[in-house]
Protein backbone atom coordinates (compact mmCIF):
# COMPACT_ATOMS: atom_id res chain seq x y z
CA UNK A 1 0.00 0.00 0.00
CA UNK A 2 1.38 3.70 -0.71
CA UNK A 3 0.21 6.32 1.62
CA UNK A 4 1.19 10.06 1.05
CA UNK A 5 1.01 11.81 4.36
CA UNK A 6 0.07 15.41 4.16
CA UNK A 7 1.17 17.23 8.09
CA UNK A 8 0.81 20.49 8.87
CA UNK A 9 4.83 20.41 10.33
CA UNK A 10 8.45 18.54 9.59
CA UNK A 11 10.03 17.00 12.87
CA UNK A 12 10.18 20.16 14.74
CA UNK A 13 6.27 20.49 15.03
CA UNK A 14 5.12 18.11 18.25
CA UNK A 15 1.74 17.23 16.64
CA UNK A 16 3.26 16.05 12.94
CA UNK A 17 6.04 14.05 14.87
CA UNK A 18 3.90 12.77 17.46
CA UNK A 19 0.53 11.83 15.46
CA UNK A 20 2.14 10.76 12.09
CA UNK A 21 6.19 10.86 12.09
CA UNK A 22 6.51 8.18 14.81
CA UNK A 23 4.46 5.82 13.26
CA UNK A 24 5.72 5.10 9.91
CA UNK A 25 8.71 2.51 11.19
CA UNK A 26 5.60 0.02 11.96
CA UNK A 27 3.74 1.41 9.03
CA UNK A 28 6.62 -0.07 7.00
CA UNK A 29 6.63 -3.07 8.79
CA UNK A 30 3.14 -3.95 7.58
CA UNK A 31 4.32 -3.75 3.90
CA UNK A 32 2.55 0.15 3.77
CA UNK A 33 5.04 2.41 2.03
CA UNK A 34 4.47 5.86 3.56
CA UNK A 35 6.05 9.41 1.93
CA UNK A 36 6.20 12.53 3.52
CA UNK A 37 5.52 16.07 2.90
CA UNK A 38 4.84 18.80 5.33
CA UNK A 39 3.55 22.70 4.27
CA UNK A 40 5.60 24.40 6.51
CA UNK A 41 9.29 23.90 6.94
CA UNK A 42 11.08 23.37 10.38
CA UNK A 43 13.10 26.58 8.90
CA UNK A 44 9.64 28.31 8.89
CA UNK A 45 8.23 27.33 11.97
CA UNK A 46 11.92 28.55 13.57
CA UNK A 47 11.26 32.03 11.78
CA UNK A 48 7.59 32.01 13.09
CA UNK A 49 8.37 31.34 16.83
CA UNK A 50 11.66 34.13 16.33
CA UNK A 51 9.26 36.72 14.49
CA UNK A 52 5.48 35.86 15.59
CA UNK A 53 4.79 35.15 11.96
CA UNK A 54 5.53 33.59 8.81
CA UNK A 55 6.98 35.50 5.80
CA UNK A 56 4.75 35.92 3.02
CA UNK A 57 6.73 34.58 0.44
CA UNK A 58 7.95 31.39 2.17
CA UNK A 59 3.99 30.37 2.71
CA UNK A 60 3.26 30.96 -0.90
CA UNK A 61 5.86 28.58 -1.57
CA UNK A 62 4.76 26.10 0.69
CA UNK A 63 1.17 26.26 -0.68
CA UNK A 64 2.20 26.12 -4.41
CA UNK A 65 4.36 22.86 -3.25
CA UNK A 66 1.41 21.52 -1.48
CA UNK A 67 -1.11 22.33 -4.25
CA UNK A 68 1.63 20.67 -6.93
CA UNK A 69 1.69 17.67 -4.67
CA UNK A 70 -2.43 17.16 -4.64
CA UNK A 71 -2.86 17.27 -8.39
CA UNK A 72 -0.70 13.99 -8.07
CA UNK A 73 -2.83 11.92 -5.38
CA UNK A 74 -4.15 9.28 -8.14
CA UNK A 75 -0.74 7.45 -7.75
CA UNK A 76 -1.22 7.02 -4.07
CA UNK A 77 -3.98 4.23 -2.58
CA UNK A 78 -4.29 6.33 0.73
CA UNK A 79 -4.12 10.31 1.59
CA UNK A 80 -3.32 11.34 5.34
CA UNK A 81 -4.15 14.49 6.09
CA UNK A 82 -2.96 15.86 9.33
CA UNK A 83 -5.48 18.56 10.42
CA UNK A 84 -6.21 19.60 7.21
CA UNK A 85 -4.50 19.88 3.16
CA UNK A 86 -4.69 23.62 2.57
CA UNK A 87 -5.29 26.01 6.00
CA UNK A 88 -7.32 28.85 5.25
CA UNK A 89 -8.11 28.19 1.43
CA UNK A 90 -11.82 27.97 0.38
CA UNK A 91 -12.84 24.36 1.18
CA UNK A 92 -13.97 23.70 -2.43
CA UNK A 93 -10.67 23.41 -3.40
CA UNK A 94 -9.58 21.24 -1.14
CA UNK A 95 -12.54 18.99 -1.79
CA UNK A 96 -11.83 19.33 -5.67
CA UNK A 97 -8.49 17.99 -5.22
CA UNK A 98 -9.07 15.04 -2.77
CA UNK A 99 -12.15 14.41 -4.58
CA UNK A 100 -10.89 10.97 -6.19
CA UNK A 101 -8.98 9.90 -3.00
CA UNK A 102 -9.29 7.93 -0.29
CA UNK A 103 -8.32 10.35 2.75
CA UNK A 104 -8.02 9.90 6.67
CA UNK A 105 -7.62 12.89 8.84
CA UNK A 106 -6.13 13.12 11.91
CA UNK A 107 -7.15 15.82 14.63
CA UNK A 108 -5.17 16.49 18.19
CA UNK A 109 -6.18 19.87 18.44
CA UNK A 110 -9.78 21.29 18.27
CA UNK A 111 -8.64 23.45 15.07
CA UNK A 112 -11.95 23.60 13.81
CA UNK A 113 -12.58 26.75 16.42
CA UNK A 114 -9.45 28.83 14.57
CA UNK A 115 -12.43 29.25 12.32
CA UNK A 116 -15.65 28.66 13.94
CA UNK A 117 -14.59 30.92 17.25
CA UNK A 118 -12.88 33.32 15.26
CA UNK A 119 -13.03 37.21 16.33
CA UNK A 120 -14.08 38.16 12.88
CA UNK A 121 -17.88 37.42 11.57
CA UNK A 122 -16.43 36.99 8.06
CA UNK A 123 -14.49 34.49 8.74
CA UNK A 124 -16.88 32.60 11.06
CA UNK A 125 -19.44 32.58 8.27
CA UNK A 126 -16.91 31.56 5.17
CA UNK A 127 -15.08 29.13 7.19
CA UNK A 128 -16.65 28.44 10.33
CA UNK A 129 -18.05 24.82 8.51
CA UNK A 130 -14.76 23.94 6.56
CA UNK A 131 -13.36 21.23 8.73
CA UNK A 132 -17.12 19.85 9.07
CA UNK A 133 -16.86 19.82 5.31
CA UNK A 134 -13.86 17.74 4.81
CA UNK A 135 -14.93 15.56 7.93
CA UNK A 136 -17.51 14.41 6.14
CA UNK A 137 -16.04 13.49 2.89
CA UNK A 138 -13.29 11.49 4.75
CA UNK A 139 -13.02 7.44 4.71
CA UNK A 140 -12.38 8.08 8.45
CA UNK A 141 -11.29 10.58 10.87
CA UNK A 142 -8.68 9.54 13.61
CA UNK A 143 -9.00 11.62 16.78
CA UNK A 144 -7.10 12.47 19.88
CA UNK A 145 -9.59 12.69 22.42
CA UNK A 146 -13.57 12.27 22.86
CA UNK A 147 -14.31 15.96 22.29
CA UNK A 148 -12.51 16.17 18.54
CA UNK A 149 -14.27 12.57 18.00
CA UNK A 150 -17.95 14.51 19.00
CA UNK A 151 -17.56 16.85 16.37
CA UNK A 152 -16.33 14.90 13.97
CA UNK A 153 -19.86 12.75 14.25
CA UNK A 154 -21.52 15.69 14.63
CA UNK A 155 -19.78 16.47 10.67
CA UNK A 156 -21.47 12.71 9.96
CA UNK A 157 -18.47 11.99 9.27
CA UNK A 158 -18.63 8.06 8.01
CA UNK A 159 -16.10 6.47 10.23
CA UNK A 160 -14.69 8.21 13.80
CA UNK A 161 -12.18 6.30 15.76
CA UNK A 162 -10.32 7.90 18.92
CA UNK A 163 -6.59 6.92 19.11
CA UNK A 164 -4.42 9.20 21.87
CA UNK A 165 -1.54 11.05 21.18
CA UNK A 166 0.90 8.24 22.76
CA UNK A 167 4.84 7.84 23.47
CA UNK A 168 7.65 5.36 22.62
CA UNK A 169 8.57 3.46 25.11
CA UNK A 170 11.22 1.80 24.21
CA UNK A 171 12.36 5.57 24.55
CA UNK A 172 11.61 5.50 28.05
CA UNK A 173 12.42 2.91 29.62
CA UNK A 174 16.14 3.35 29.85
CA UNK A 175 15.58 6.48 31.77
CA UNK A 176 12.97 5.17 34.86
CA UNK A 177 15.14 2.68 36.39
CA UNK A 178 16.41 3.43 39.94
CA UNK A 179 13.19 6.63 40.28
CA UNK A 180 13.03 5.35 44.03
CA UNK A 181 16.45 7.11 44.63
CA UNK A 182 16.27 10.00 42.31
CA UNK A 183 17.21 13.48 44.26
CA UNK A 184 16.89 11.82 47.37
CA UNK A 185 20.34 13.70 47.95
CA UNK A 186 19.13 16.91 46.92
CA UNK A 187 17.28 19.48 49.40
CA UNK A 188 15.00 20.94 46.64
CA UNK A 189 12.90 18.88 44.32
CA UNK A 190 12.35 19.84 40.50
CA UNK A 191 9.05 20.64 39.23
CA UNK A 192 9.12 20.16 35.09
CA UNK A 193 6.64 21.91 32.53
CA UNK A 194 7.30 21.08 28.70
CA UNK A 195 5.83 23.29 25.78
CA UNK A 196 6.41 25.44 23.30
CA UNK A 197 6.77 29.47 22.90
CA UNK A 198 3.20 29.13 21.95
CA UNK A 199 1.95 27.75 25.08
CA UNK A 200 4.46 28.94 27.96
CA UNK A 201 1.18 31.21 28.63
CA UNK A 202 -0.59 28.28 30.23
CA UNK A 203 2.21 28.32 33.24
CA UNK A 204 1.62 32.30 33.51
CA UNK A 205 -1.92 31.16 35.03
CA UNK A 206 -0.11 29.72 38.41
CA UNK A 207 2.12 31.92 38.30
CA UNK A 208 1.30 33.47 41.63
CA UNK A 209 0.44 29.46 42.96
CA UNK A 210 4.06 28.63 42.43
CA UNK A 211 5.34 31.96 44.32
CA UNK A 212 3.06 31.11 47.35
CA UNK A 213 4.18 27.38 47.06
CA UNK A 214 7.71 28.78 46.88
CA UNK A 215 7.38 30.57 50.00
CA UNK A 216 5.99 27.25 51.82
CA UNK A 217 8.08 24.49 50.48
CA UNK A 218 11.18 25.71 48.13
CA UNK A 219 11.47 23.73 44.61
CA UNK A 220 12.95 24.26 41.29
CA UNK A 221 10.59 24.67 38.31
CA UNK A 222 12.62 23.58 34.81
CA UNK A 223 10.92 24.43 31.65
CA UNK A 224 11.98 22.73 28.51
CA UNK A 225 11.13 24.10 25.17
CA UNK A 226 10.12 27.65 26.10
CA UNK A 227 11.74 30.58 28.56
CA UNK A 228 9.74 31.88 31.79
CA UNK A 229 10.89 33.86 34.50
CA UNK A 230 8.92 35.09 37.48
CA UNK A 231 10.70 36.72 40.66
CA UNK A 232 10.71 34.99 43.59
CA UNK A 233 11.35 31.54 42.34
CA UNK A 234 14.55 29.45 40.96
CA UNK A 235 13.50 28.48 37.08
CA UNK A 236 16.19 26.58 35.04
CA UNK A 237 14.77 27.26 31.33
CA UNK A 238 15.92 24.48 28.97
CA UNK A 239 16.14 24.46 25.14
CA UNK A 240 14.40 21.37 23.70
CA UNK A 241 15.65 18.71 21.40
CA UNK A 242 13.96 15.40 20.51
CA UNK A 243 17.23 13.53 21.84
CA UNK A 244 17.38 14.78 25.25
CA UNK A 245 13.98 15.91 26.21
CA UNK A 246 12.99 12.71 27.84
CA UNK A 247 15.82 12.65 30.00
CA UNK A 248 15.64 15.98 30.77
CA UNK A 249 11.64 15.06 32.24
CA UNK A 250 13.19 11.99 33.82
CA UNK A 251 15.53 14.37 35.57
CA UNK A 252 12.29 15.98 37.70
CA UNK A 253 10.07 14.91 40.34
CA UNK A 254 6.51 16.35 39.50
CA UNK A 255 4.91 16.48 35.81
CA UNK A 256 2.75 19.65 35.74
CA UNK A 257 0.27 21.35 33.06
CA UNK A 258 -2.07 23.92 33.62
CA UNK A 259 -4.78 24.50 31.18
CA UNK A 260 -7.41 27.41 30.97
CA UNK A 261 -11.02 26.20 30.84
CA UNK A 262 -12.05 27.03 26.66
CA UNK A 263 -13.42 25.06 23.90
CA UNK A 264 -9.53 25.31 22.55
CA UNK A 265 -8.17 23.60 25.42
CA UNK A 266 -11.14 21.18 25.45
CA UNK A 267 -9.39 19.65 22.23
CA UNK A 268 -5.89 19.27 24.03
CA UNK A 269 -5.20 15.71 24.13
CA UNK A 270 -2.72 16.45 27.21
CA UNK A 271 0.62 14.58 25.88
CA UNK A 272 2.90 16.54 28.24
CA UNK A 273 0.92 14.27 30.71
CA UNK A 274 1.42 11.03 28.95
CA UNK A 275 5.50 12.04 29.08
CA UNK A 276 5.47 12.75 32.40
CA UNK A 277 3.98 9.84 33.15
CA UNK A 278 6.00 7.63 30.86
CA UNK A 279 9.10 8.84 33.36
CA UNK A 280 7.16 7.92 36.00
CA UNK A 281 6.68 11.33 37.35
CA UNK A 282 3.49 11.77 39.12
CA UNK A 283 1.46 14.49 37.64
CA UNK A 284 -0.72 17.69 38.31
CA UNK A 285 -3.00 19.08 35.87
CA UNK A 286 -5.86 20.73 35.73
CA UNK A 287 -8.98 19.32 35.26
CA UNK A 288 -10.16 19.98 31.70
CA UNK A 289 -10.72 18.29 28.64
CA UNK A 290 -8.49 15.20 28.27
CA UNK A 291 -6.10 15.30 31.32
CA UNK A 292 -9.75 13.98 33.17
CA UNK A 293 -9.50 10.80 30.96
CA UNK A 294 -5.67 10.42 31.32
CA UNK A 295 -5.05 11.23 35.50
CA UNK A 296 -6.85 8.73 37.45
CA UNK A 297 -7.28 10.93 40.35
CA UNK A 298 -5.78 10.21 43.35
CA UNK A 299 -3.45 7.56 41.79
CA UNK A 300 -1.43 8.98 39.56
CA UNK A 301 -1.77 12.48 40.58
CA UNK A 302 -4.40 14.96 40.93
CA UNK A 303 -6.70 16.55 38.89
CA UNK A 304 -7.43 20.49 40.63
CA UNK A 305 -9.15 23.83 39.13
CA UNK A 306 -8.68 26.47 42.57
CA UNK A 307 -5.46 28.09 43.24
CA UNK A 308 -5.74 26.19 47.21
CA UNK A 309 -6.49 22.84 44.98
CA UNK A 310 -2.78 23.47 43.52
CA UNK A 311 -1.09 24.11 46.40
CA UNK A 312 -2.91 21.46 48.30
CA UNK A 313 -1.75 18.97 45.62
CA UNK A 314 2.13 20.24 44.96
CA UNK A 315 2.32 20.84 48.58
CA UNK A 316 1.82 16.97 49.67
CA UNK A 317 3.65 15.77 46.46
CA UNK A 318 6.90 17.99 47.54
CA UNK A 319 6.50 16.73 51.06
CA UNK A 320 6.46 12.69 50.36
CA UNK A 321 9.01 11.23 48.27
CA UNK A 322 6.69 7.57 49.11
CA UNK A 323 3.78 9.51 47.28
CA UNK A 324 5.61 11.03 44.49
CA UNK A 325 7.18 6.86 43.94
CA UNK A 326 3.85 5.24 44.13
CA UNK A 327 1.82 7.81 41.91
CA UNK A 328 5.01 8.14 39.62
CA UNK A 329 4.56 4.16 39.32
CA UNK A 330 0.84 4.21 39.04
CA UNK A 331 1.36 6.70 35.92
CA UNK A 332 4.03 4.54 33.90
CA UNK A 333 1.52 1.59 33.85
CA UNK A 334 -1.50 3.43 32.72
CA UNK A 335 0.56 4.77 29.76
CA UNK A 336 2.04 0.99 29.10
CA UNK A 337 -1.69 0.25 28.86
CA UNK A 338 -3.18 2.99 26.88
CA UNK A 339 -1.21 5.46 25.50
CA UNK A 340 2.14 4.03 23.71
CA UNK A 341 2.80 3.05 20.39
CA UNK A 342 3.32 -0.51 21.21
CA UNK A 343 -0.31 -0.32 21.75
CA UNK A 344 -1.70 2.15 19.37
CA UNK A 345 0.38 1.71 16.03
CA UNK A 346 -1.41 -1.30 15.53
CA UNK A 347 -5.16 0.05 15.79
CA UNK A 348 -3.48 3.15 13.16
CA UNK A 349 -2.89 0.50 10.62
CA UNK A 350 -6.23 -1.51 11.17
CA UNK A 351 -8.11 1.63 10.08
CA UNK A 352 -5.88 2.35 6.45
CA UNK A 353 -6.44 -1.52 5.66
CA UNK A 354 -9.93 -1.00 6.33
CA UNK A 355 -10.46 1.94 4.40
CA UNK A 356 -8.31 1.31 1.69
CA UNK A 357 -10.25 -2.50 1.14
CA UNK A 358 -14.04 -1.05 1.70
CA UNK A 359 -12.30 1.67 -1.66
């Protein structure tokens, strides 16, 4: 089988690597030939994160590449569209030029309210129905969580099937042996937050949590991919890389992600979760969306909304090294069990055989 896989980012963007990129070793190990080709450029999305925006002429190159590439689809028995083909172009197009292939799309963010939510009645009204649109036209629609998977039905789309964002753990596992020791020398435990530029406003909201929890129980808060700084509180801010962030999570003691309450973060499908917990870090997150499917309360961490829920929950976590081991533990099996790619490649593959034999 030849697939052409259509993502939104090369390597550097989490959700291309993490919901297509990782996949195609056991793609090719079921005999399904998979090629690549992503709009924008890691050299782009570098540019974009330096600047706050893309340059004009590299995004009409990347959509003239893009649109050369979809006049070509007959030579392919499968399309995989990450998100969608063509962001922001009338959906007719798009339709016209998938309209003799077989295509899957894949959703881990609820990008259907870029459009539908927008600020701007204009665009609510020419595009607020363009993901529904392509939804619907799809042999099936893969989804992160239960909320992308609602409105994908909702599209009638004709086939929905839910498949988290998960983790290699064969990437892992060299880095959780001997947790019951970790930093047991050291007087200050580590707190960890992984993201992006994009999101490093999401730890702005506890900001003034983490200064009171400061003030009560002293920590260090490292934050890998992005740069925060707030007064009052030791930060170590890390520059990401694909090589070492696992061991730089494995490092820490306490996974955390804070989340506003929004229909955008309803469509999160919480992976920074699913990391920490694949290092067996025990987690704290708040309770929106996703991270309510993934924490089992209680067990592998906590699940809080108030600002005395937070410091309730970091404050008994930096306290107990016991509870931070058996919640830490508790976390690593429920990702063995649901979220890795040992578990979920498989079910990936299922659904191209399917829809490529049903034609």
């Amino acid at each position: 089988m030849r697939v052409i896989l259509l993502t939104r980012f090369e390597n550097s963007g989490a959700s291309s690597r993490l919901r297509c990129y990782q996949y195609i070793q056991s793609f090719s190990f079921d005999n399904i030939i998979v090629e690549c080709s992503a709009l924008i450029t890691d050299r782009m999305l570098k540019e974009k994160y330096k600047h706050h925006h893309y340059r004009y002429r590299d995004l009409f190159g990347a959509y003239f590449r893009r649109i050369c590439i979809m006049l070509r689809l007959g030579k392919y028995d499968c399309v995989w569209i990450e998100k969608e083909a063509l962001p922001w172009f009338p959906v007719f197009l798009e339709t016209w030029l998938l309209r003799k292939s077989i295509y899957v799309l894949d959703y881990d963010d609820a990008v259907f309210h870029t459009y539908d939510l927008h600020s701007s009645c204009l665009v609510r009204i020419l595009f607020g129905r363009r993901l529904d649109l392509l939804m619907s036209r799809a042999a099936a629609v893969v989804c992160g969580n239960s909320y992308l998977a609602a409105r994908a039905w909702q599209a009638s789309a004709s086939c929905v099937q839910i498949i988290p964002t998960s983790i290699d753990l064969k990437k892992y596992n060299q880095h959780i042996s001997g947790q019951s020791t970790r930093y047991l020398s050291e007087s200050l435990c580590r707190l960890v937050w992984i993201g992006s530029p994009a999101t490093v406003h999401y730890l702005q909201l506890i900001a003034p949590i983490l200064i009171t929890l400061n003030q009560r129980k002293q920590f260090i808060l490292r934050v890998i991919g992005a740069t925060f700084d707030v007064d009052g509180i030791a930060v170590e801010n890390i520059t990401w890389s694909e090589a070492t962030e696992v061991q730089a999570i494995s490092e820490c003691d306490i996974g955390i992600m804070p989340l506003a309450d929004s229909p955008w973060e309803l469509g999160k499908c919480g992976y920074k979760l699913i990391q920490y917990m694949g290092c067996s870090l025990p987690v704290v997150a708040t309770g929106v969306g996703a991270n309510c499917d993934i924490v089992a309360h209680g067990q592998s961490g906590f699940l809080v909304n108030t600002s005395d829920e937070w410091l309730a929950a970091l404050e008994k976590l930096l306290s107990s090294n016991a509870a931070r081991i058996e919640m830490g533990a508790a976390g690593r099996k429920i990702v063995e069990q649901r979220y890795s790619l040992q578990v979920n490649a498989q079910y990936l593959i299922n659904i191209f055989r399917a829809v490529t034999a049903k034609g």
